[in-house]
PDB file of N, CA and C in Angstrom:
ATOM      1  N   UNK A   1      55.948 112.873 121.648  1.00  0.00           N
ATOM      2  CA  UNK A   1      57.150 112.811 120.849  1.00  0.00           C
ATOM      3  C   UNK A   1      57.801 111.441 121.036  1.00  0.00           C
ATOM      4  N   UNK A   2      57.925 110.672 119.946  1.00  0.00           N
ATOM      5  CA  UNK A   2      58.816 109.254 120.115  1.00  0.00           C
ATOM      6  C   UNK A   2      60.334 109.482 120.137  1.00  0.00           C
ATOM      7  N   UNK A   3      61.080 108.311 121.200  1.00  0.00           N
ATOM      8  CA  UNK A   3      61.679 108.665 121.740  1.00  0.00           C
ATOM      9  C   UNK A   3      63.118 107.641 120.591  1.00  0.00           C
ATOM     10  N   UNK A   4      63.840 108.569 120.531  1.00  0.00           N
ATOM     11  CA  UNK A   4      64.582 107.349 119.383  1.00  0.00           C
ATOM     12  C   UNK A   4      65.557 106.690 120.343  1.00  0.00           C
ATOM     13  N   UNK A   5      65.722 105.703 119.552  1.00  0.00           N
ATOM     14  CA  UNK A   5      66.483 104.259 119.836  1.00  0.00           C
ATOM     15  C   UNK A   5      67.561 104.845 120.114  1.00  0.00           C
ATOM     16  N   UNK A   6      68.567 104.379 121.026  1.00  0.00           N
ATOM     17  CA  UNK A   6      69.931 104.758 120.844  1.00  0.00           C
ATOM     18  C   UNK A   6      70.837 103.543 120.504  1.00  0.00           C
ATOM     19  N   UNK A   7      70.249 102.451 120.647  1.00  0.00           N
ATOM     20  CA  UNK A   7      71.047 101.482 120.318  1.00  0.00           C
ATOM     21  C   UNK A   7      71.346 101.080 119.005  1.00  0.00           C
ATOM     22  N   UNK A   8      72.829 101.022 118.610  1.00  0.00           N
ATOM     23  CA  UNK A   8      73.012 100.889 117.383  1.00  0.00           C
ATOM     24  C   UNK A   8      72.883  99.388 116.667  1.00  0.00           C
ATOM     25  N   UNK A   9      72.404  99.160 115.808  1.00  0.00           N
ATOM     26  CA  UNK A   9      72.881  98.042 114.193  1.00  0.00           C
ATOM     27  C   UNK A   9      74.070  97.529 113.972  1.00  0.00           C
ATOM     28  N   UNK A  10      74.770  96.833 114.329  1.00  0.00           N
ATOM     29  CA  UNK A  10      76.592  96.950 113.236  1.00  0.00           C
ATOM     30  C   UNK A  10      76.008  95.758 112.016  1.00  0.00           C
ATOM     31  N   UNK A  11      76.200  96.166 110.957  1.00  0.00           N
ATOM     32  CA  UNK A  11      75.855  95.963 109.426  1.00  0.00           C
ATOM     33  C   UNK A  11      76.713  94.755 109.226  1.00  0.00           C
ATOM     34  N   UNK A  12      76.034  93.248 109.448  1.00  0.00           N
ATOM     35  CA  UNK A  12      76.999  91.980 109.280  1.00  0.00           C
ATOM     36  C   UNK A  12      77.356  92.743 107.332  1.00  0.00           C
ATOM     37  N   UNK A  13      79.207  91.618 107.169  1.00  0.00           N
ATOM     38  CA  UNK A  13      79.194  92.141 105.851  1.00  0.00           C
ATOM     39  C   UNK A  13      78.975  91.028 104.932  1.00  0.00           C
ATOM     40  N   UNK A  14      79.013  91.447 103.746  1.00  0.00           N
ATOM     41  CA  UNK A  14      78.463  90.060 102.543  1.00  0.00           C
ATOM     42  C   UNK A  14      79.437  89.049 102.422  1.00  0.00           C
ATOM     43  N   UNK A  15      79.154  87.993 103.157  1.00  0.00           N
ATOM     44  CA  UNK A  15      80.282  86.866 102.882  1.00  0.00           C
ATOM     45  C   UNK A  15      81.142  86.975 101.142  1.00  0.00           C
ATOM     46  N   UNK A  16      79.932  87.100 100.383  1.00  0.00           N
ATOM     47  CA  UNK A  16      80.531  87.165  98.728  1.00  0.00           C
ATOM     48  C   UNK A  16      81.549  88.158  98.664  1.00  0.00           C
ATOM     49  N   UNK A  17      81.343  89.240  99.077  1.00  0.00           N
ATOM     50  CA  UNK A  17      82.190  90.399  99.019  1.00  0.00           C
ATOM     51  C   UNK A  17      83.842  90.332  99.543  1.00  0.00           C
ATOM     52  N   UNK A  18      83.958  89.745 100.637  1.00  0.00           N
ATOM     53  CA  UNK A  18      85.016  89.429 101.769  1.00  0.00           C
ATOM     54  C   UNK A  18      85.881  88.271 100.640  1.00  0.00           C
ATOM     55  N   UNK A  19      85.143  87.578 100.530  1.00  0.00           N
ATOM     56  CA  UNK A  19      85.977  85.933  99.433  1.00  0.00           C
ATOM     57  C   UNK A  19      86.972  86.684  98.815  1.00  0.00           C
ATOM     58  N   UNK A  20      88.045  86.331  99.126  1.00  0.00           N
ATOM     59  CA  UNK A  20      89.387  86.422  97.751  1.00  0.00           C
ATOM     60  C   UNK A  20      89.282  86.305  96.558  1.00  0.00           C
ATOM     61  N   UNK A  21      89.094  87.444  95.637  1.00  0.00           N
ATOM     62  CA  UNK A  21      89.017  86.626  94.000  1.00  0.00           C
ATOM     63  C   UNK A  21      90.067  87.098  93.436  1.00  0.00           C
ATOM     64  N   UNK A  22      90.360  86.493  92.452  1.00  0.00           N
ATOM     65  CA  UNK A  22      91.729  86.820  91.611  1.00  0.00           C
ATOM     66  C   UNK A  22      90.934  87.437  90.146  1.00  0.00           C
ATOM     67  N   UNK A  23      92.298  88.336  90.180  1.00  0.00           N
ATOM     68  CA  UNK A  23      92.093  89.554  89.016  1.00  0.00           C
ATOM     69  C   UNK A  23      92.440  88.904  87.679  1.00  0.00           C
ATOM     70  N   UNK A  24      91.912  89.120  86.581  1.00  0.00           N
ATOM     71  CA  UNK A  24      92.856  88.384  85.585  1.00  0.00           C
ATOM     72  C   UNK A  24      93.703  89.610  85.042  1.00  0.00           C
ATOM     73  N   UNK A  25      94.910  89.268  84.020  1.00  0.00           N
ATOM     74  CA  UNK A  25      95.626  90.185  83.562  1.00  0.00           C
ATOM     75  C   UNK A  25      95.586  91.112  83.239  1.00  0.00           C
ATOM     76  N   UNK A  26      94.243  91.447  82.584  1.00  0.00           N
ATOM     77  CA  UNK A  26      93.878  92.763  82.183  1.00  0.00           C
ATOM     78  C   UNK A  26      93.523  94.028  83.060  1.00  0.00           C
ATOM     79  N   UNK A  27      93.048  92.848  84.267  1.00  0.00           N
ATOM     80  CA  UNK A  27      92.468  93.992  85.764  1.00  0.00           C
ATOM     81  C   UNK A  27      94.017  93.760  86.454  1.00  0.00           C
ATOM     82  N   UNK A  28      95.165  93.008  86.567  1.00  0.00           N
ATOM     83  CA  UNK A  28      96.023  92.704  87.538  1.00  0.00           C
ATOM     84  C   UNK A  28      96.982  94.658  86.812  1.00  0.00           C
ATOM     85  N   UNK A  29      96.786  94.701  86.041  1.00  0.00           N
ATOM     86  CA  UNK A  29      97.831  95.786  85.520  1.00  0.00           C
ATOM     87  C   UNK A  29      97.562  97.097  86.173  1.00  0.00           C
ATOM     88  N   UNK A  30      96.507  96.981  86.557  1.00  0.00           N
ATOM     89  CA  UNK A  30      95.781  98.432  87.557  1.00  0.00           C
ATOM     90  C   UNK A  30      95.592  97.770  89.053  1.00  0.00           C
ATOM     91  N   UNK A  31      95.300  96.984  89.528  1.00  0.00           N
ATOM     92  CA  UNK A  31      94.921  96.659  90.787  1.00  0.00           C
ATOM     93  C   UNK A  31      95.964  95.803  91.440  1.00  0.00           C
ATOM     94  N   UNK A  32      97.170  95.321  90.521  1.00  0.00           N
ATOM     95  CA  UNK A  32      98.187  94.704  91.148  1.00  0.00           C
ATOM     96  C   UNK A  32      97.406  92.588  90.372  1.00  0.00           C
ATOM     97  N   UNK A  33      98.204  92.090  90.782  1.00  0.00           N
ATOM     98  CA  UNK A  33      97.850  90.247  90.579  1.00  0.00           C
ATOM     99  C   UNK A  33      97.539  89.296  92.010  1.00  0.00           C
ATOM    100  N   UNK A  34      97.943  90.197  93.031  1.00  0.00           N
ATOM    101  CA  UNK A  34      97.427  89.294  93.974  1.00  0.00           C
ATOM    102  C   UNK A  34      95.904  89.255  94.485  1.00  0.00           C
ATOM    103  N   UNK A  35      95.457  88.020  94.702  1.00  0.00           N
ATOM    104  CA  UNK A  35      94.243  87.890  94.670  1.00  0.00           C
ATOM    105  C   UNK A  35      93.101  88.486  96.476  1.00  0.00           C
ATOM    106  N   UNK A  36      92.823  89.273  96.022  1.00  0.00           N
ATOM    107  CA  UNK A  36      91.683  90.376  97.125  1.00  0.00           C
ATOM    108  C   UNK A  36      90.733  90.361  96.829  1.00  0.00           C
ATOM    109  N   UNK A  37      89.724  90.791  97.739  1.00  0.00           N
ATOM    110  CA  UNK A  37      88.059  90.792  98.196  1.00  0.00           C
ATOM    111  C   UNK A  37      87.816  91.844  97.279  1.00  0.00           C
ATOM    112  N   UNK A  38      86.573  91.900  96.639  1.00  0.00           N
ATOM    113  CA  UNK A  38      86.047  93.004  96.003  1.00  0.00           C
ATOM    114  C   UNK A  38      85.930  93.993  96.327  1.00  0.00           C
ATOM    115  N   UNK A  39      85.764  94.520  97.461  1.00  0.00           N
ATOM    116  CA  UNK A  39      86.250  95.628  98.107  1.00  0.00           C
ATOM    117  C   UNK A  39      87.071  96.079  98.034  1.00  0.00           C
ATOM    118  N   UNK A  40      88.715  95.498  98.870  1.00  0.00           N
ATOM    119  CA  UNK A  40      89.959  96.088  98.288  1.00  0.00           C
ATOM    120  C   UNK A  40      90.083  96.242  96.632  1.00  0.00           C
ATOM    121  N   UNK A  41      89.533  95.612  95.771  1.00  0.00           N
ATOM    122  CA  UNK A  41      89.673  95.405  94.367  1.00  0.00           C
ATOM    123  C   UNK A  41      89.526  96.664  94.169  1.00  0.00           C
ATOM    124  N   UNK A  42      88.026  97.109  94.749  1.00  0.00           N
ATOM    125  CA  UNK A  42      86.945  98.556  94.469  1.00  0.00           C
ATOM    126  C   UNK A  42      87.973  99.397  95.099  1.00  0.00           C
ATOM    127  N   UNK A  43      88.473  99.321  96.065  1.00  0.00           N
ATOM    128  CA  UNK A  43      89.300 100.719  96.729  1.00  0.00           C
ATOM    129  C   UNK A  43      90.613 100.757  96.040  1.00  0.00           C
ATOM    130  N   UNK A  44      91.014  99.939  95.239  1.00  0.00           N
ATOM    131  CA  UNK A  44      92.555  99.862  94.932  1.00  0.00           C
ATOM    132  C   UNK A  44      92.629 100.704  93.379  1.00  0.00           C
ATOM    133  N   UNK A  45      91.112 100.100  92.762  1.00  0.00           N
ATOM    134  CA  UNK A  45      91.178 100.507  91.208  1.00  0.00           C
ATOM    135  C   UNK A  45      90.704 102.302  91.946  1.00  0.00           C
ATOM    136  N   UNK A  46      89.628 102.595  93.075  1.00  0.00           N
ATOM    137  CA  UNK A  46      89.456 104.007  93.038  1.00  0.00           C
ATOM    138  C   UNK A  46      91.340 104.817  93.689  1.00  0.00           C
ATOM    139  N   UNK A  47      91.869 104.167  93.933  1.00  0.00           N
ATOM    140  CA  UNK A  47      92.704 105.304  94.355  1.00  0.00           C
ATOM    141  C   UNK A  47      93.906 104.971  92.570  1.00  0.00           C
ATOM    142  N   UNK A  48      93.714 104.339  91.981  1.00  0.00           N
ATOM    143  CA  UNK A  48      94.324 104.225  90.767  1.00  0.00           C
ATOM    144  C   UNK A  48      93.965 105.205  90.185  1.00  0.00           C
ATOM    145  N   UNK A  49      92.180 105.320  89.987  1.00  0.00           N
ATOM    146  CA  UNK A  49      91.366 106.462  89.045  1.00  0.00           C
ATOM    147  C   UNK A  49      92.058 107.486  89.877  1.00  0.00           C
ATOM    148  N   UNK A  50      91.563 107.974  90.791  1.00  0.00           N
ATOM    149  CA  UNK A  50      92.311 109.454  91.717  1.00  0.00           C
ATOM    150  C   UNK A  50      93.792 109.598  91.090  1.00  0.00           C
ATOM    151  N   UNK A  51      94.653 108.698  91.635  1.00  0.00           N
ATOM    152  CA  UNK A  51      96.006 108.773  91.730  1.00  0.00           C
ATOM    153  C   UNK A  51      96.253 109.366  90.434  1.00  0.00           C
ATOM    154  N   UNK A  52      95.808 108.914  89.223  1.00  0.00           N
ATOM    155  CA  UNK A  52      95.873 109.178  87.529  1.00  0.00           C
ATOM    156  C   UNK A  52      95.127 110.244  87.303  1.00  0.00           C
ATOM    157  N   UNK A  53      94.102 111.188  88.182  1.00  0.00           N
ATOM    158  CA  UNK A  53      93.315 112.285  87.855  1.00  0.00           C
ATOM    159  C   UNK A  53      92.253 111.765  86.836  1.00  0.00           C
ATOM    160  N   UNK A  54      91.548 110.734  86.877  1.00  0.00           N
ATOM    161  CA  UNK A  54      90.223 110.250  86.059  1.00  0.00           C
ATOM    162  C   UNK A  54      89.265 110.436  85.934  1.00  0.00           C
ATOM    163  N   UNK A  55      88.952 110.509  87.206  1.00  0.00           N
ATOM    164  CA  UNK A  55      87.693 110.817  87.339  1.00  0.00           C
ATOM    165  C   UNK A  55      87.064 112.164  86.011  1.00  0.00           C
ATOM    166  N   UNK A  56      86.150 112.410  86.126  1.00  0.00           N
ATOM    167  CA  UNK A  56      85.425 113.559  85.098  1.00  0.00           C
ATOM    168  C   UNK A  56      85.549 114.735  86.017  1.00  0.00           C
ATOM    169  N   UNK A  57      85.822 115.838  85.876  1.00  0.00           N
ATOM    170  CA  UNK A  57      85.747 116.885  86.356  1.00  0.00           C
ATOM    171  C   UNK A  57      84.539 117.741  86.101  1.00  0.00           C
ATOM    172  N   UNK A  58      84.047 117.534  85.300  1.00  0.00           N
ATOM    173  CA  UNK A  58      82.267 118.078  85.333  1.00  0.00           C
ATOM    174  C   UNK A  58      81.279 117.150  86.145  1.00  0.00           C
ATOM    175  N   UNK A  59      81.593 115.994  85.377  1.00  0.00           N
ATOM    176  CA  UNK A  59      80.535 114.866  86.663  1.00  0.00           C
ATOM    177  C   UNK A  59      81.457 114.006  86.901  1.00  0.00           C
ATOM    178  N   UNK A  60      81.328 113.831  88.256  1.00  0.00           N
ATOM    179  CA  UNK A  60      81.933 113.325  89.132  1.00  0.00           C
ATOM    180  C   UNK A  60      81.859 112.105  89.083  1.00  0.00           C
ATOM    181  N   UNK A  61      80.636 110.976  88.505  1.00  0.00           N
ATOM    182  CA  UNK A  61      79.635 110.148  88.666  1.00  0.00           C
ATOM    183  C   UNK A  61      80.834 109.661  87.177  1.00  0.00           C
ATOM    184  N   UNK A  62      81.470 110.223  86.526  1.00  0.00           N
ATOM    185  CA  UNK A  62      82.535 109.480  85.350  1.00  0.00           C
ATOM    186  C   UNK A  62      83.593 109.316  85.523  1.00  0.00           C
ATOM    187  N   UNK A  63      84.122 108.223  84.925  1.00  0.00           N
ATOM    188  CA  UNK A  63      85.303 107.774  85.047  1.00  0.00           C
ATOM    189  C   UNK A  63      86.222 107.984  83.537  1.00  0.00           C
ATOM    190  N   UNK A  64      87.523 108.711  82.866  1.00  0.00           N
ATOM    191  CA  UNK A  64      87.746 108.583  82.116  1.00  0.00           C
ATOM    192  C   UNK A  64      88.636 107.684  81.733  1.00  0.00           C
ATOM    193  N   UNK A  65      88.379 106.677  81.214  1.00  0.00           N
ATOM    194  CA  UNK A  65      89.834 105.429  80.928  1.00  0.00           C
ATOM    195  C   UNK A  65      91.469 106.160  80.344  1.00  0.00           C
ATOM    196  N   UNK A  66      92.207 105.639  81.080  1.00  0.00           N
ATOM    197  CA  UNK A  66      93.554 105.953  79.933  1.00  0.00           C
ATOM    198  C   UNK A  66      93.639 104.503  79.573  1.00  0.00           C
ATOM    199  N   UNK A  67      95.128 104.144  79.267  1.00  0.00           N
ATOM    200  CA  UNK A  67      95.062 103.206  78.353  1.00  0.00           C
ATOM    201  C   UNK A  67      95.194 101.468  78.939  1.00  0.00           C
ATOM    202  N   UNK A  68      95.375 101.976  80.187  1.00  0.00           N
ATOM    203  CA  UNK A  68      94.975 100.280  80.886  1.00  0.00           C
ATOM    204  C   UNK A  68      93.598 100.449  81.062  1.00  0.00           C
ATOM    205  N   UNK A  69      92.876 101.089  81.751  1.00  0.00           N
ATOM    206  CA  UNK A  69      91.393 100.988  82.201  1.00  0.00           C
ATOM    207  C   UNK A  69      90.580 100.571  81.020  1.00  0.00           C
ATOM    208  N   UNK A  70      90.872 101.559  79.856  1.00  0.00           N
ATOM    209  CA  UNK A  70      90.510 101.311  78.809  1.00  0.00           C
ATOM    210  C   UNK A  70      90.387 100.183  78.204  1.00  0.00           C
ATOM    211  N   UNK A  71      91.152  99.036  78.698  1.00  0.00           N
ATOM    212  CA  UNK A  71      91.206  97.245  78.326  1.00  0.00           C
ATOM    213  C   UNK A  71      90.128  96.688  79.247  1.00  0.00           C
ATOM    214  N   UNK A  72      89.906  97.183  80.508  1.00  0.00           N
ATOM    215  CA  UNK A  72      89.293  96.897  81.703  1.00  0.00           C
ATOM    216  C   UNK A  72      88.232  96.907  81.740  1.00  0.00           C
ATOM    217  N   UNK A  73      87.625  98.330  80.646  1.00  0.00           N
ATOM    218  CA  UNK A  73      86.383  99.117  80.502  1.00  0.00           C
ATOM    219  C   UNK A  73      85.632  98.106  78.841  1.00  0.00           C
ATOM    220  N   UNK A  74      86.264  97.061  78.111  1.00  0.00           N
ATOM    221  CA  UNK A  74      86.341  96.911  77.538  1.00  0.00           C
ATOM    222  C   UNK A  74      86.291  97.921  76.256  1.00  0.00           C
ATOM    223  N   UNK A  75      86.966  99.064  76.243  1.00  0.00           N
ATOM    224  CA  UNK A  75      87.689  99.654  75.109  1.00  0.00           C
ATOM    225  C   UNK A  75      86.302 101.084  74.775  1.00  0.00           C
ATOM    226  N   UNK A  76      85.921 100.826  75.885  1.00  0.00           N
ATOM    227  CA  UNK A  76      84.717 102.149  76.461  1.00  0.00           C
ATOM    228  C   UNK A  76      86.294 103.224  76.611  1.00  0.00           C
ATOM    229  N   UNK A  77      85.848 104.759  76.040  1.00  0.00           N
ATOM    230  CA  UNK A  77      86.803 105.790  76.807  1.00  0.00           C
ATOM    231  C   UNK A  77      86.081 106.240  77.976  1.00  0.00           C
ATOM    232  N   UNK A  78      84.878 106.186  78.693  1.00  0.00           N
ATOM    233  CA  UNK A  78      84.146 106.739  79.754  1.00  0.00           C
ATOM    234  C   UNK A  78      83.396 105.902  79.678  1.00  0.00           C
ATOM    235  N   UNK A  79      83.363 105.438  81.090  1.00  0.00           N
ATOM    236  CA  UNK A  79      81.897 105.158  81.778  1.00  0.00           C
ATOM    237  C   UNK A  79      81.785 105.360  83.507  1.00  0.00           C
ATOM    238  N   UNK A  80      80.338 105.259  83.547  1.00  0.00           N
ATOM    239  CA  UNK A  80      79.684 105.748  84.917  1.00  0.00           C
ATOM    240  C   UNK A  80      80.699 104.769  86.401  1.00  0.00           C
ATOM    241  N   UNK A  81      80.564 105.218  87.056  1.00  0.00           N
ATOM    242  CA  UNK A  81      81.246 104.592  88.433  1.00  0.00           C
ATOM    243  C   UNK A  81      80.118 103.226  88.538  1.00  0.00           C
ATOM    244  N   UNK A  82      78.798 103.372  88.457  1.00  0.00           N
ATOM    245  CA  UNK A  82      78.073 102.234  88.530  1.00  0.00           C
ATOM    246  C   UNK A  82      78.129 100.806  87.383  1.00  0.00           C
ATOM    247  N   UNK A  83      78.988 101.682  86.245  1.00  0.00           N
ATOM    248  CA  UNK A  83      79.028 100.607  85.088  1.00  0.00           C
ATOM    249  C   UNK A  83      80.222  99.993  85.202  1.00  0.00           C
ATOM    250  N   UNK A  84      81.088 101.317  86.167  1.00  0.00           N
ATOM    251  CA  UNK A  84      82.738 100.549  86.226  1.00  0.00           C
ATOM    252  C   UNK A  84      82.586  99.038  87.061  1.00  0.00           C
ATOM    253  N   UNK A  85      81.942  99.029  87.694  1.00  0.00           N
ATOM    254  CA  UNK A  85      81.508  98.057  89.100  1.00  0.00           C
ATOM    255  C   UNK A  85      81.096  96.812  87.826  1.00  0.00           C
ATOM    256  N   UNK A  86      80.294  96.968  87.046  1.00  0.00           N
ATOM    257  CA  UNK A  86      79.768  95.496  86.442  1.00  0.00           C
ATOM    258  C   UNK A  86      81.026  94.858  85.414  1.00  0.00           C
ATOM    259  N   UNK A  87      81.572  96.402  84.942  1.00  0.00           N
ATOM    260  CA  UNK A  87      82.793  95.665  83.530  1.00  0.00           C
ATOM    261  C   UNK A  87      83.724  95.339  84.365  1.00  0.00           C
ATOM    262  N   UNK A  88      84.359  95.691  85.688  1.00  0.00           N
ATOM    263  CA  UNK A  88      85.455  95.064  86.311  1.00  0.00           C
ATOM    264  C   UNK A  88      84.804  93.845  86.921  1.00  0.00           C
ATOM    265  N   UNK A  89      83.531  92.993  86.853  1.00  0.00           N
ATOM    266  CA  UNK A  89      83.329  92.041  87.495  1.00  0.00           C
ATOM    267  C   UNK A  89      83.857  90.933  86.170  1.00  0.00           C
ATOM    268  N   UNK A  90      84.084  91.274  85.076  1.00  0.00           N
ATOM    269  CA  UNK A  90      84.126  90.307  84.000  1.00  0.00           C
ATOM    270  C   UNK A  90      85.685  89.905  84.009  1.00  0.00           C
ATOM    271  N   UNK A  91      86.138  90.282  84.693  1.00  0.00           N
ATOM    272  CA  UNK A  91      87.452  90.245  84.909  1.00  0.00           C
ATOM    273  C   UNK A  91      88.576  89.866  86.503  1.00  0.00           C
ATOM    274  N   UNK A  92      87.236  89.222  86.851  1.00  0.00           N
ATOM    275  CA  UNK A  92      88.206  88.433  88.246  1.00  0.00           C
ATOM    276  C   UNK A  92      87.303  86.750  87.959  1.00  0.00           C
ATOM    277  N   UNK A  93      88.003  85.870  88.684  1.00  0.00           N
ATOM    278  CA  UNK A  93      87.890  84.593  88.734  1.00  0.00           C
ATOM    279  C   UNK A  93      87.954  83.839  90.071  1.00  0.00           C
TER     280      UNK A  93
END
C-alpha cells in the first residue's frame, strides 16, 4: 500500500490576476469604480448577482441580467457563469 504524502502544495497565485484593473462605467455601476484585482472584481459582481437573487433557480450554472448587468452582459438577458467571466473582461482597463 503507498503511503501518501502529507506534505502540502500552497498554490503560488497568478501575478495577472492580483494586478489592479480598473472597471469602466458600465462594470463600475455593479462592482463600484475603484480599481481591484480580478478576483475581488469576480467576488464583488458574485455577491451583486446573490444580493439581487440572479442567479437561475433551475440551473445554477445561469446568471439572469437585470438592467445594469444587462449593459455588462452586452444586452444578453442570461448567460452561463463561464461566459459572465469573458463579457466582464471587455470591460476593465
Amino acid at each position: 500500500m503507498a503511503k501518501k504524502s502529507t506534505t502540502t502544495t500552497t498554490r503560488k497565485a497568478n501575478p495577472a490576476l492580483m494586478k489592479p484593473v480598473q472597471p469602466d462605467e458600465i462594470l463600475a455601476a455593479v462592482v463600484g469604480s475603484e480599481p481591484a484585482s480580478r478576483g475581488e472584481l469576480t467576488k464583488k459582481l458574485w455577491d451583486y448577482i446573490k444580493k439581487n437573487g440572479l442567479q437561475d433557480k433551475d440551473k445554477k450554472t445561469n446568471i439572469n441580467a437585470d438592467a445594469k448587468l444587462k449593459a455588462v452582459f452586452g444586452g444578453k438577458t442570461q448567460v452561463t457563469m463561464f461566459e459572465m467571466t469573458k463579457l466582464v473582461s471587455a470591460h476593465i482597463k
